[in-house]
N, C-alpha and C. Protein backbone atom coordinates (compact mmCIF):
# COMPACT_ATOMS: atom_id res chain seq x y z
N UNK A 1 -5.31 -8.12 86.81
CA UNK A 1 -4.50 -8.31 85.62
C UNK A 1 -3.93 -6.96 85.21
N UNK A 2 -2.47 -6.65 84.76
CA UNK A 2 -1.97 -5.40 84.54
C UNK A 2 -1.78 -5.64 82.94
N UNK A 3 -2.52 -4.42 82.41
CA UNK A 3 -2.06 -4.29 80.85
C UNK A 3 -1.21 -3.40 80.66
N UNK A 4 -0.40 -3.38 79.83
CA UNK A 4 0.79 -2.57 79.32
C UNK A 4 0.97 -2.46 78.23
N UNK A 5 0.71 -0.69 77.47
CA UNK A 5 0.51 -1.07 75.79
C UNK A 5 2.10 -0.26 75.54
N UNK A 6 2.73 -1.25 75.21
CA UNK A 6 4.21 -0.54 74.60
C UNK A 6 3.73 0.75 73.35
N UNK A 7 4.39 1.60 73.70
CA UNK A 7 4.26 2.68 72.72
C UNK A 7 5.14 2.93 71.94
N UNK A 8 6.52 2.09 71.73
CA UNK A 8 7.28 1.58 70.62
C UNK A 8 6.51 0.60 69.44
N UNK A 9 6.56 1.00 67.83
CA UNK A 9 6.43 0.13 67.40
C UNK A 9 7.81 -0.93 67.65
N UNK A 10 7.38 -2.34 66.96
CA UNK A 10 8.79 -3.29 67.16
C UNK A 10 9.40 -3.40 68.44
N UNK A 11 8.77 -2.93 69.30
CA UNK A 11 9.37 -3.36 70.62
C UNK A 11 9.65 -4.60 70.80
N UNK A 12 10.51 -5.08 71.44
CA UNK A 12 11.23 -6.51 71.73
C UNK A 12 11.21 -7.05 73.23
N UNK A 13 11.21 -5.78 73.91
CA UNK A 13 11.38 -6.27 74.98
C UNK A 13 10.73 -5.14 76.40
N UNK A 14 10.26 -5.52 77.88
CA UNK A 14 9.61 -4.34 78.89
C UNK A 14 10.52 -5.02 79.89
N UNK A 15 10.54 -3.75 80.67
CA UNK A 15 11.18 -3.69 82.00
C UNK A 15 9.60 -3.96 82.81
N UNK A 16 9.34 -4.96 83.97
CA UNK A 16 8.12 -4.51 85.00
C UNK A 16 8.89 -4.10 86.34
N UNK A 17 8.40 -2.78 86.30
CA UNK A 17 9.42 -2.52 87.48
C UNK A 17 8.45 -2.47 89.07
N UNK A 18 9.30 -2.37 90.30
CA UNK A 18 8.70 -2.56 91.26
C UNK A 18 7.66 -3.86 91.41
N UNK A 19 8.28 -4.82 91.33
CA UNK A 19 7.82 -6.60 91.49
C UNK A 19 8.17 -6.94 92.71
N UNK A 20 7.02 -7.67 93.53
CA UNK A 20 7.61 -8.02 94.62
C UNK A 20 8.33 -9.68 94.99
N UNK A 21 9.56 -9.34 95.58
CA UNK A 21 10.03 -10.71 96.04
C UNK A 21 9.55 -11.87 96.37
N UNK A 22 9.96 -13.04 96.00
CA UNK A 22 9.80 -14.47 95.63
C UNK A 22 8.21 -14.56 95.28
N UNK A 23 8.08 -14.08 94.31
CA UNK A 23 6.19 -14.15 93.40
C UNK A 23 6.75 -14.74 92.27
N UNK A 24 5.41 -15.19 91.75
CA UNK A 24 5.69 -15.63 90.11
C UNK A 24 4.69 -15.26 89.90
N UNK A 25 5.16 -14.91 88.38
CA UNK A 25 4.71 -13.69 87.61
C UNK A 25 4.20 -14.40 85.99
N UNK A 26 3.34 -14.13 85.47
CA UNK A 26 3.03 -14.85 84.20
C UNK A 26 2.94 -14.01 83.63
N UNK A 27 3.37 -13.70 82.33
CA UNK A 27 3.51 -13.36 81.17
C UNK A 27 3.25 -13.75 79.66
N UNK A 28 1.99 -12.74 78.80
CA UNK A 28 1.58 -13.35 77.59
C UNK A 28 1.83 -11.94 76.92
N UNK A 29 1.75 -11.89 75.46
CA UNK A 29 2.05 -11.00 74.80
C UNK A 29 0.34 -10.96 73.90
N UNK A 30 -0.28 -9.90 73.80
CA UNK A 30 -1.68 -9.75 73.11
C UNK A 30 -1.70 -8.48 72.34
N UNK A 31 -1.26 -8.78 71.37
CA UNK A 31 -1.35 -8.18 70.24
C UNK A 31 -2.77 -7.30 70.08
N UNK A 32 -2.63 -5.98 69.65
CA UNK A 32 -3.48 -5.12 69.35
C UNK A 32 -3.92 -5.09 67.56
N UNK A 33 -4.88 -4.76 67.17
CA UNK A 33 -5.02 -3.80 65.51
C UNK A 33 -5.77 -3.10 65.17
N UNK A 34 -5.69 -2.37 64.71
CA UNK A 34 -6.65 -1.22 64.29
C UNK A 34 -5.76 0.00 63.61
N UNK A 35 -6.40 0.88 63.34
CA UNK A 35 -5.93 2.64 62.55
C UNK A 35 -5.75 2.96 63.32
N UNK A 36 -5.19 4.30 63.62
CA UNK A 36 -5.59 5.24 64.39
C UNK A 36 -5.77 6.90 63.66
N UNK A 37 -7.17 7.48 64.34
CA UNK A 37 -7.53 8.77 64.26
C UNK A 37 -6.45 9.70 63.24
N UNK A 38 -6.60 10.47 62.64
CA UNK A 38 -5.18 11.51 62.49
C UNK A 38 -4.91 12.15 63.97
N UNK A 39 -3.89 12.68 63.99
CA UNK A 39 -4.31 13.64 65.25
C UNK A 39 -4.43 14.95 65.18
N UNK A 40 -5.53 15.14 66.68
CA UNK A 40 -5.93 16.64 66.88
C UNK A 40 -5.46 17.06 68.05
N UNK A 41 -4.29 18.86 67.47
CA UNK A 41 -3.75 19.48 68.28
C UNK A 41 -4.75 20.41 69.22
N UNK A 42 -4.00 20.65 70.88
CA UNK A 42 -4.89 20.79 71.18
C UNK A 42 -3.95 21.79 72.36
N UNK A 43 -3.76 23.60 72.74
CA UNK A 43 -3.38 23.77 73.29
C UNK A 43 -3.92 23.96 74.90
N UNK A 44 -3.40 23.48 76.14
CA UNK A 44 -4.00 23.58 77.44
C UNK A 44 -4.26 24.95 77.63
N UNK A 45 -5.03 25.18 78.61
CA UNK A 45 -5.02 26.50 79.11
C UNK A 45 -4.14 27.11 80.22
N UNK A 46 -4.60 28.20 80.61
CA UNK A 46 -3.81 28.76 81.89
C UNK A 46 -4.81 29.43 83.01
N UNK A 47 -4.15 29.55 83.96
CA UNK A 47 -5.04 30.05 85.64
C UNK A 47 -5.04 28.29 86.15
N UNK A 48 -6.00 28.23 87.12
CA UNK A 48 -5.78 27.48 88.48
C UNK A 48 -6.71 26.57 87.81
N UNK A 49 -5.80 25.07 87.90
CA UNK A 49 -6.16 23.64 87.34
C UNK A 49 -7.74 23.06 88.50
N UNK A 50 -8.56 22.67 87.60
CA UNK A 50 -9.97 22.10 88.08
C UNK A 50 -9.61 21.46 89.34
N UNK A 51 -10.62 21.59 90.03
CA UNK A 51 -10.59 20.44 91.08
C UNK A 51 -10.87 19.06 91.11
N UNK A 52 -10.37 17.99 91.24
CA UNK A 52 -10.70 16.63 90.60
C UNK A 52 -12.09 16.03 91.21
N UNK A 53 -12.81 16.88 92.09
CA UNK A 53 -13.87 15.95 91.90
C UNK A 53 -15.06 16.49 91.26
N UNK A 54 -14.89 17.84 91.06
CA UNK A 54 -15.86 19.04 89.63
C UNK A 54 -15.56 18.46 88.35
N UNK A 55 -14.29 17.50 88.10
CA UNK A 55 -14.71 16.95 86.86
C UNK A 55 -13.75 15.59 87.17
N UNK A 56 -14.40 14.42 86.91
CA UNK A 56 -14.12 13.15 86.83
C UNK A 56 -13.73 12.77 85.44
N UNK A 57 -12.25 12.06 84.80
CA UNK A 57 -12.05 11.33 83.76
C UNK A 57 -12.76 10.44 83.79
N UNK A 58 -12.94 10.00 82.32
CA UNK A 58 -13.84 9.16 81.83
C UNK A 58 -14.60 8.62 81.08
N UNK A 59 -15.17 8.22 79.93
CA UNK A 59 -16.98 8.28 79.60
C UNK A 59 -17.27 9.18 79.57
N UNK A 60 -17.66 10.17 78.51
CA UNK A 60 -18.52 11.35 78.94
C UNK A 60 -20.13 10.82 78.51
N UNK A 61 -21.52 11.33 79.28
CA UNK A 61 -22.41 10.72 78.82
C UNK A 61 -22.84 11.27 77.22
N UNK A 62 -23.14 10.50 76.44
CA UNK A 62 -23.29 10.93 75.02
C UNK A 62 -24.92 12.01 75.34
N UNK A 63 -24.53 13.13 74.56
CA UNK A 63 -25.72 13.87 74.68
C UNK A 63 -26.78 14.15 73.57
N UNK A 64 -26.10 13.72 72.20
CA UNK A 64 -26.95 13.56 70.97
C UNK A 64 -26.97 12.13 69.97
N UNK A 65 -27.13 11.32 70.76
CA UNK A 65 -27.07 9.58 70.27
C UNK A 65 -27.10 9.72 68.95
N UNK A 66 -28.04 10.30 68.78
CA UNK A 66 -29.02 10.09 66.95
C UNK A 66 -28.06 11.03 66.33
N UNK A 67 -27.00 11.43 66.61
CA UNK A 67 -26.58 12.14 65.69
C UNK A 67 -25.01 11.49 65.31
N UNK A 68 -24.87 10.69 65.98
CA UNK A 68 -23.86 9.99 66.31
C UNK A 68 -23.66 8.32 65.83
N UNK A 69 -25.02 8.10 64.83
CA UNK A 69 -25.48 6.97 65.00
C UNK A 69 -24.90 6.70 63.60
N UNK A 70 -25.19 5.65 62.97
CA UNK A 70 -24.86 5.44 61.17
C UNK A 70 -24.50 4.25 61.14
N UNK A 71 -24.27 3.73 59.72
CA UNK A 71 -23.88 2.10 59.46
C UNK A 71 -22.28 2.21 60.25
N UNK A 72 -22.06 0.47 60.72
CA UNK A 72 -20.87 0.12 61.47
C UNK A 72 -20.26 -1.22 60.74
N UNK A 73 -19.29 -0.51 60.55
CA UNK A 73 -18.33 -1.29 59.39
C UNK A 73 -17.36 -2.29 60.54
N UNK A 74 -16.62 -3.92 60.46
CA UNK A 74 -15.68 -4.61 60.61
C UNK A 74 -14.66 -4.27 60.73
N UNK A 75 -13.69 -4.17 62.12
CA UNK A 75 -12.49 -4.00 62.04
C UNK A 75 -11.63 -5.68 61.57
N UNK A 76 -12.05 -6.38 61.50
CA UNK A 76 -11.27 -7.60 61.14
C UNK A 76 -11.31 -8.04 59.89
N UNK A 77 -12.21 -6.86 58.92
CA UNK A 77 -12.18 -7.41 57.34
C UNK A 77 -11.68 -6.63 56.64
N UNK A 78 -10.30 -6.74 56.26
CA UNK A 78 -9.38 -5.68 55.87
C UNK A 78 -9.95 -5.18 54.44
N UNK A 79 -11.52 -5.59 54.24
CA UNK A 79 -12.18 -4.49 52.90
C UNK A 79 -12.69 -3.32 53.78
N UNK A 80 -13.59 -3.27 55.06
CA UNK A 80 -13.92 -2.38 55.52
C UNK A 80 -13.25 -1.92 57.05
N UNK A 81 -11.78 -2.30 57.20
CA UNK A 81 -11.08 -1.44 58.02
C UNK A 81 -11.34 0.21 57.84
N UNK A 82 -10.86 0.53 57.30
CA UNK A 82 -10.77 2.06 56.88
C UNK A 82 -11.93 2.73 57.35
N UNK A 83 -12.95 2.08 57.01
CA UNK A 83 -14.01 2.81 57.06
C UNK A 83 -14.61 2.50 59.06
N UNK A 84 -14.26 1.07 59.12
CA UNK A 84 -14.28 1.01 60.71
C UNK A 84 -13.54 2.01 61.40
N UNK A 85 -12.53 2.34 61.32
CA UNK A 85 -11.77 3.32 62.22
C UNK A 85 -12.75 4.72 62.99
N UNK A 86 -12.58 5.17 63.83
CA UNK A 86 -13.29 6.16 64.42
C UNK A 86 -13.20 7.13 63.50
N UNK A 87 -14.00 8.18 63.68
CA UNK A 87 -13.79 9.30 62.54
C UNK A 87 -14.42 10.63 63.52
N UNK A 88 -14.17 12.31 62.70
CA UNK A 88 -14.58 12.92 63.30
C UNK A 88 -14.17 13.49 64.94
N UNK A 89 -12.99 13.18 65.09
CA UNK A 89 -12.48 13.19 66.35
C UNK A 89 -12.48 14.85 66.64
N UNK A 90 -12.85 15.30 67.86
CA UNK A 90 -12.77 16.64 68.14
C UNK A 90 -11.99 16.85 69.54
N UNK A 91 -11.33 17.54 69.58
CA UNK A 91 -11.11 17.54 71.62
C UNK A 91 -10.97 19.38 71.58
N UNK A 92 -12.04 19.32 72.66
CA UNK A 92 -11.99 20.91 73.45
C UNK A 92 -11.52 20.86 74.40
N UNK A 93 -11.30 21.99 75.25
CA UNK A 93 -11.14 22.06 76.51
C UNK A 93 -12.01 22.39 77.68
N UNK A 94 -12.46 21.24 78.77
CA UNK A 94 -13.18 21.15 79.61
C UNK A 94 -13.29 22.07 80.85
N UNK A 95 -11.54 22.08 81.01
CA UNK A 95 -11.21 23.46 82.09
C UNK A 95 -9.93 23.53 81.25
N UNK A 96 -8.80 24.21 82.22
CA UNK A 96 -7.74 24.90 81.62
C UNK A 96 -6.39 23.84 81.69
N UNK A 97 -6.80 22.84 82.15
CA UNK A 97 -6.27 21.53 82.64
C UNK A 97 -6.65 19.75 82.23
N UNK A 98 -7.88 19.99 81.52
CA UNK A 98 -8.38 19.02 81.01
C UNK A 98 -9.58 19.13 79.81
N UNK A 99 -9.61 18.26 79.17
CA UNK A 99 -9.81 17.80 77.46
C UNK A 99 -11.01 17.37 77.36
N UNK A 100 -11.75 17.44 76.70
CA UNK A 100 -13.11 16.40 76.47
C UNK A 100 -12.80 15.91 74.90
N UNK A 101 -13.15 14.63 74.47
CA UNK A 101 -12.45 13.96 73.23
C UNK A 101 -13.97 13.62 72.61
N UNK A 102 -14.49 13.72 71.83
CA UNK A 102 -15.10 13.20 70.89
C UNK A 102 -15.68 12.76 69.57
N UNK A 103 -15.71 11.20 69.29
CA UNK A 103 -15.71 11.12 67.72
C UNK A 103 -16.78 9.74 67.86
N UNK A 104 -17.18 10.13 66.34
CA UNK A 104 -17.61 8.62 66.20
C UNK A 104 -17.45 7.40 65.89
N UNK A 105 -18.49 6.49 66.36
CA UNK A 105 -17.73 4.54 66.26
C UNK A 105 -18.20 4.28 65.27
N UNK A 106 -17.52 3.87 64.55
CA UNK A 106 -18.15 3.49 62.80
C UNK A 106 -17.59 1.54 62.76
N UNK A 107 -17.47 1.32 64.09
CA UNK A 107 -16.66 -0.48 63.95
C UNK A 107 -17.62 -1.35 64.58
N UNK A 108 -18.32 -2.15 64.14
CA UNK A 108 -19.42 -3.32 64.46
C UNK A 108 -18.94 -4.40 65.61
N UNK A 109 -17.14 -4.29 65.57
CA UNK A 109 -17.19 -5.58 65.96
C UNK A 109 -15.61 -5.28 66.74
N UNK A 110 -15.24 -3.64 67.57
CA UNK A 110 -14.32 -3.31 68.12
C UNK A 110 -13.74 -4.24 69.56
N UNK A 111 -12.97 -4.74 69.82
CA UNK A 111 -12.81 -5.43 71.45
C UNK A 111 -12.80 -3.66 72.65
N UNK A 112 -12.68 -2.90 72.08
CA UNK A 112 -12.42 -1.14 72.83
C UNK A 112 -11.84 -0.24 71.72
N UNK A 113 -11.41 1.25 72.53
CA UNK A 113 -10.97 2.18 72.04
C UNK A 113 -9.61 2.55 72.96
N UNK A 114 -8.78 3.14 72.28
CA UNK A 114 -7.14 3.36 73.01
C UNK A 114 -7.52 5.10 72.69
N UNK A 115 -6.83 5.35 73.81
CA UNK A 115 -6.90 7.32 73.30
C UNK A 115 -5.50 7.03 73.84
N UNK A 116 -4.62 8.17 72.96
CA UNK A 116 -3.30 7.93 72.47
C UNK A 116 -3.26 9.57 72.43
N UNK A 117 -2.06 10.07 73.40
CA UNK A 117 -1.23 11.33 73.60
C UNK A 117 0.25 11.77 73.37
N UNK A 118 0.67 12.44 72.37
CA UNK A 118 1.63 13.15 72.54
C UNK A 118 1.71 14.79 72.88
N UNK A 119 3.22 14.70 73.17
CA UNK A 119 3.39 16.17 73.10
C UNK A 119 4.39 16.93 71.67
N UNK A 120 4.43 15.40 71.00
CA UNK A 120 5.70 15.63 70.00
C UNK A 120 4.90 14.30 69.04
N UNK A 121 4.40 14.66 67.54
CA UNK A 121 3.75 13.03 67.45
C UNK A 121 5.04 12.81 66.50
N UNK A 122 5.95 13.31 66.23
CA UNK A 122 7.16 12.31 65.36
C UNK A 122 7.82 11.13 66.38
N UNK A 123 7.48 11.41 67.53
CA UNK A 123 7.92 10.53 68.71
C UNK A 123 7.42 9.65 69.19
N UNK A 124 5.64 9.68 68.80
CA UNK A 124 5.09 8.66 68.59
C UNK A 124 3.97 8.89 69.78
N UNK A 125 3.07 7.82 69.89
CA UNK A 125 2.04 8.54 71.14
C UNK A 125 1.84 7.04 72.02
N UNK A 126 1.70 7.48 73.31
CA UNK A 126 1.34 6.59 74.48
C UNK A 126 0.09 6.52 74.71
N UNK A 127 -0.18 5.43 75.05
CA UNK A 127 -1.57 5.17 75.45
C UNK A 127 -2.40 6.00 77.11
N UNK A 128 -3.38 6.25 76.53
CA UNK A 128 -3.76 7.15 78.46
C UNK A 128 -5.30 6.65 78.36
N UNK A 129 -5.88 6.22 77.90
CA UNK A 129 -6.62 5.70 78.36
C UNK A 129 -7.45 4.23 77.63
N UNK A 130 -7.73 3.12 77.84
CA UNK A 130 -8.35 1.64 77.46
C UNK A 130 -9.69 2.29 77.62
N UNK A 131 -10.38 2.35 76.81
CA UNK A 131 -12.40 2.20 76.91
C UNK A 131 -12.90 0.97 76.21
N UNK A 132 -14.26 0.91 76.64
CA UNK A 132 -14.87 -0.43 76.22
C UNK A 132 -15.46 -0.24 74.92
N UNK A 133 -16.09 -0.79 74.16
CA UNK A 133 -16.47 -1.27 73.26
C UNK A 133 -17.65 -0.03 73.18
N UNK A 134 -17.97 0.65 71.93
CA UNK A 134 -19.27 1.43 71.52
C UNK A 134 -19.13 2.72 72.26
N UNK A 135 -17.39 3.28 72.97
CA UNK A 135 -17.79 4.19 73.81
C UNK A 135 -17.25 5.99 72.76
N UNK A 136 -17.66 6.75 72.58
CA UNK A 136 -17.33 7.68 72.17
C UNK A 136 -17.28 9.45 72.30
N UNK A 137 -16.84 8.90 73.71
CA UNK A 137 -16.07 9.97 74.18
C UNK A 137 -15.29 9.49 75.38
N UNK A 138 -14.72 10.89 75.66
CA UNK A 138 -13.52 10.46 76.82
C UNK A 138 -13.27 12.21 77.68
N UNK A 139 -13.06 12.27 78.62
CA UNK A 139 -12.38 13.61 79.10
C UNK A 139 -11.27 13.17 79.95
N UNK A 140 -10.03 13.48 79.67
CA UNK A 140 -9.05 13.32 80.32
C UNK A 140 -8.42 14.57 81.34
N UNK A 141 -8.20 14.44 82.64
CA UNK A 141 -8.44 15.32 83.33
C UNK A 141 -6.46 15.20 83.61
N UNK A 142 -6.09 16.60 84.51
CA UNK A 142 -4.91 16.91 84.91
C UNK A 142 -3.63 17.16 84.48
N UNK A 143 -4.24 17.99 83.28
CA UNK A 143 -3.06 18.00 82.32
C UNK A 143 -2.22 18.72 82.17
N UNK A 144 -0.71 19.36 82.40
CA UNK A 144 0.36 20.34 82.66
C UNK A 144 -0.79 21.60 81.81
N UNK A 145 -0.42 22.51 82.36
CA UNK A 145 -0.79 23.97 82.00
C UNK A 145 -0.25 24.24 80.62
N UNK A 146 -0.91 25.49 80.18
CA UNK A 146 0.01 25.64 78.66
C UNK A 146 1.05 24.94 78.00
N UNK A 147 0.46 23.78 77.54
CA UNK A 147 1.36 22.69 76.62
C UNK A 147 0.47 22.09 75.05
N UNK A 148 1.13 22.35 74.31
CA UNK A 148 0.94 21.87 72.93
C UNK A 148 0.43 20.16 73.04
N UNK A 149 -0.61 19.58 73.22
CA UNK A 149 -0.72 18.59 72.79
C UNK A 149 -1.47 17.72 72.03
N UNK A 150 -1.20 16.59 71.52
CA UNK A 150 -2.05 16.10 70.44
C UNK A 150 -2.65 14.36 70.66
N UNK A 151 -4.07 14.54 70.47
CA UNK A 151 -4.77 13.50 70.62
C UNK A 151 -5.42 12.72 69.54
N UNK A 152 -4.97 11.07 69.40
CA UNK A 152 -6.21 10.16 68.41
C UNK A 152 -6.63 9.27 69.29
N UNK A 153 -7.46 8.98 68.27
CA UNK A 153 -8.42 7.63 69.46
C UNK A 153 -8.05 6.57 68.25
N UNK A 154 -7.76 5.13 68.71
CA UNK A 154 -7.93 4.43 67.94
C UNK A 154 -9.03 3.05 68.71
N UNK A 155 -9.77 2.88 67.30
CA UNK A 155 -10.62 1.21 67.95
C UNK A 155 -9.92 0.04 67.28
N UNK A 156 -9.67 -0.82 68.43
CA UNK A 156 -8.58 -1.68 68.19
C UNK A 156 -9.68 -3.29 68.20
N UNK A 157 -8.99 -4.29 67.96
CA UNK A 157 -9.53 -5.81 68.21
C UNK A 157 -8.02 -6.40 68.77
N UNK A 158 -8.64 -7.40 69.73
CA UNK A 158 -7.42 -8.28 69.97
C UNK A 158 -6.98 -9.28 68.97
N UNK A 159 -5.58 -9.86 68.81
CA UNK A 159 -5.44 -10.89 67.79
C UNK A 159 -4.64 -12.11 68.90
N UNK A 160 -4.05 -12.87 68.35
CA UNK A 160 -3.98 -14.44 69.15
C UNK A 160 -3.07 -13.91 70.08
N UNK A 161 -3.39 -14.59 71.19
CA UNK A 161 -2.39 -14.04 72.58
C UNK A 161 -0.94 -15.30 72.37
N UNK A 162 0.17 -14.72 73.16
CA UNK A 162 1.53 -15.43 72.75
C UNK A 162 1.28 -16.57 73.62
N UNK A 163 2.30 -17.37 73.82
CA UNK A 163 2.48 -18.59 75.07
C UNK A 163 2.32 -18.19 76.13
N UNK A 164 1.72 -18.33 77.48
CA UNK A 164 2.40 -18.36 78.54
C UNK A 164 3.89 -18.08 78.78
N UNK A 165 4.53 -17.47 79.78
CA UNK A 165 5.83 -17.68 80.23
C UNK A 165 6.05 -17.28 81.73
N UNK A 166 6.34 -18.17 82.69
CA UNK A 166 6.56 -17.81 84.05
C UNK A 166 7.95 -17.75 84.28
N UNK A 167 7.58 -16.74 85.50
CA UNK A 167 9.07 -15.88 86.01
C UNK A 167 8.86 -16.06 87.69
N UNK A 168 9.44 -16.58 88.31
CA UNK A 168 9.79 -16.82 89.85
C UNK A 168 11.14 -15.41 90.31
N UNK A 169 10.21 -14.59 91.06
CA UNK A 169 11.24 -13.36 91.53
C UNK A 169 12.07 -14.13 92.74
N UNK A 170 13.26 -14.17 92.69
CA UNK A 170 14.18 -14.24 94.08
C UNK A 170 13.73 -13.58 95.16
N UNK A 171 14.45 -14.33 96.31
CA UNK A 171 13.93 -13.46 97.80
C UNK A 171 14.39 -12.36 98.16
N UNK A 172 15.37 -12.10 97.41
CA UNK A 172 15.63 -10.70 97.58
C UNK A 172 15.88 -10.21 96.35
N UNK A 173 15.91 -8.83 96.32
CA UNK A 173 15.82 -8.20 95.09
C UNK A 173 16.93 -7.38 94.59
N UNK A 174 17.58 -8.01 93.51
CA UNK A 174 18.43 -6.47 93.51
C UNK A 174 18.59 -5.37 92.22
N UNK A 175 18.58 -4.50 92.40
CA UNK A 175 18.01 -3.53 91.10
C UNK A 175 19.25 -3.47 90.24
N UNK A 176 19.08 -4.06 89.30
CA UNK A 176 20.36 -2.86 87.98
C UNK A 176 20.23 -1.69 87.15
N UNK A 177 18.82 -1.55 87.06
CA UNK A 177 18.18 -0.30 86.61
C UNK A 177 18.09 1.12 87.55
């Protein structure tokens, strides 16, 4: 199954590009909700980018549980949204190329967490990584050298998925894009 989180609010409409000929393709629309984090700026470093298998994106393992722990408030009861939202968000730098993210889960009843990147946030931020449910942290690895960027985490719930809609690709393909 391919998820795709538009990083337009009000988006109307996605291109799926590179589809292969005569498939059918189903299509539902699944709505996200939640806050998100403020964000935290965060500049990369410089010298020679990590090697990807000295540090793996991901999960980082939590190393002080109990400190991390506290009452967990409802993201679906718009009295204790606010207080569900993650909080405490920190991101350092792991090497000179990649981030370690961490904050705490204050939401009882999250479907995951979205970690959300810009390099410009009036422009709005893209999604880079989906985590599961109760997870609170993340290290995101391979990131351009000396660049200004800024990270939130948000914990989201799903809300009602749209209709079905199927699409039959032709046998041959032809691009207008």
């Amino acid at each position: 199954m391919l998820k795709v989180y538009l990083s337009e609010q009000n988006a109307t409409d996605w291109f799926h590009p590179a589809i292969a000929p005569a498939s059918i393709y189903l299509y539902r629309i699944l709505p996200f909700f939640g806050r998100p984090t403020k964000p935290v700026e965060i500049t990369t470093g410089s010298g020679p980018a990590t090697n990807a298998v000295a540090l793996e994106e991901g999960p980082l393992p939590e190393t002080d549980p109990v400190a991390r722990s506290g009452p967990k408030w409802s993201l679906r009861n718009p009295r204790t949204l606010g207080r569900a939202m993650p909080s405490g968000l920190t991101v350092t730098l792991s090497a000179p190329d990649s981030v370690d993210l961490h904050w705490i889960d204050n939401a009882s009843d999250e479907d995951g967490y979205l970690v959300e990147v810009t390099s410009k946030p009036e422009r709005g931020f893209e999604v880079s990584a989906l985590l599961p449910p109760g997870t609170q942290s993340f290290r995101q690895v391979g990131l351009p050298l000396n660049i200004k960027g800024y990270f939130r985490v948000r914990a989201f719930f799903y809300g009602r998925p749209s209709a079905t809609t199927s699409v039959t690709t032709p046998l041959e393909m032809k691009s207008d894009r």
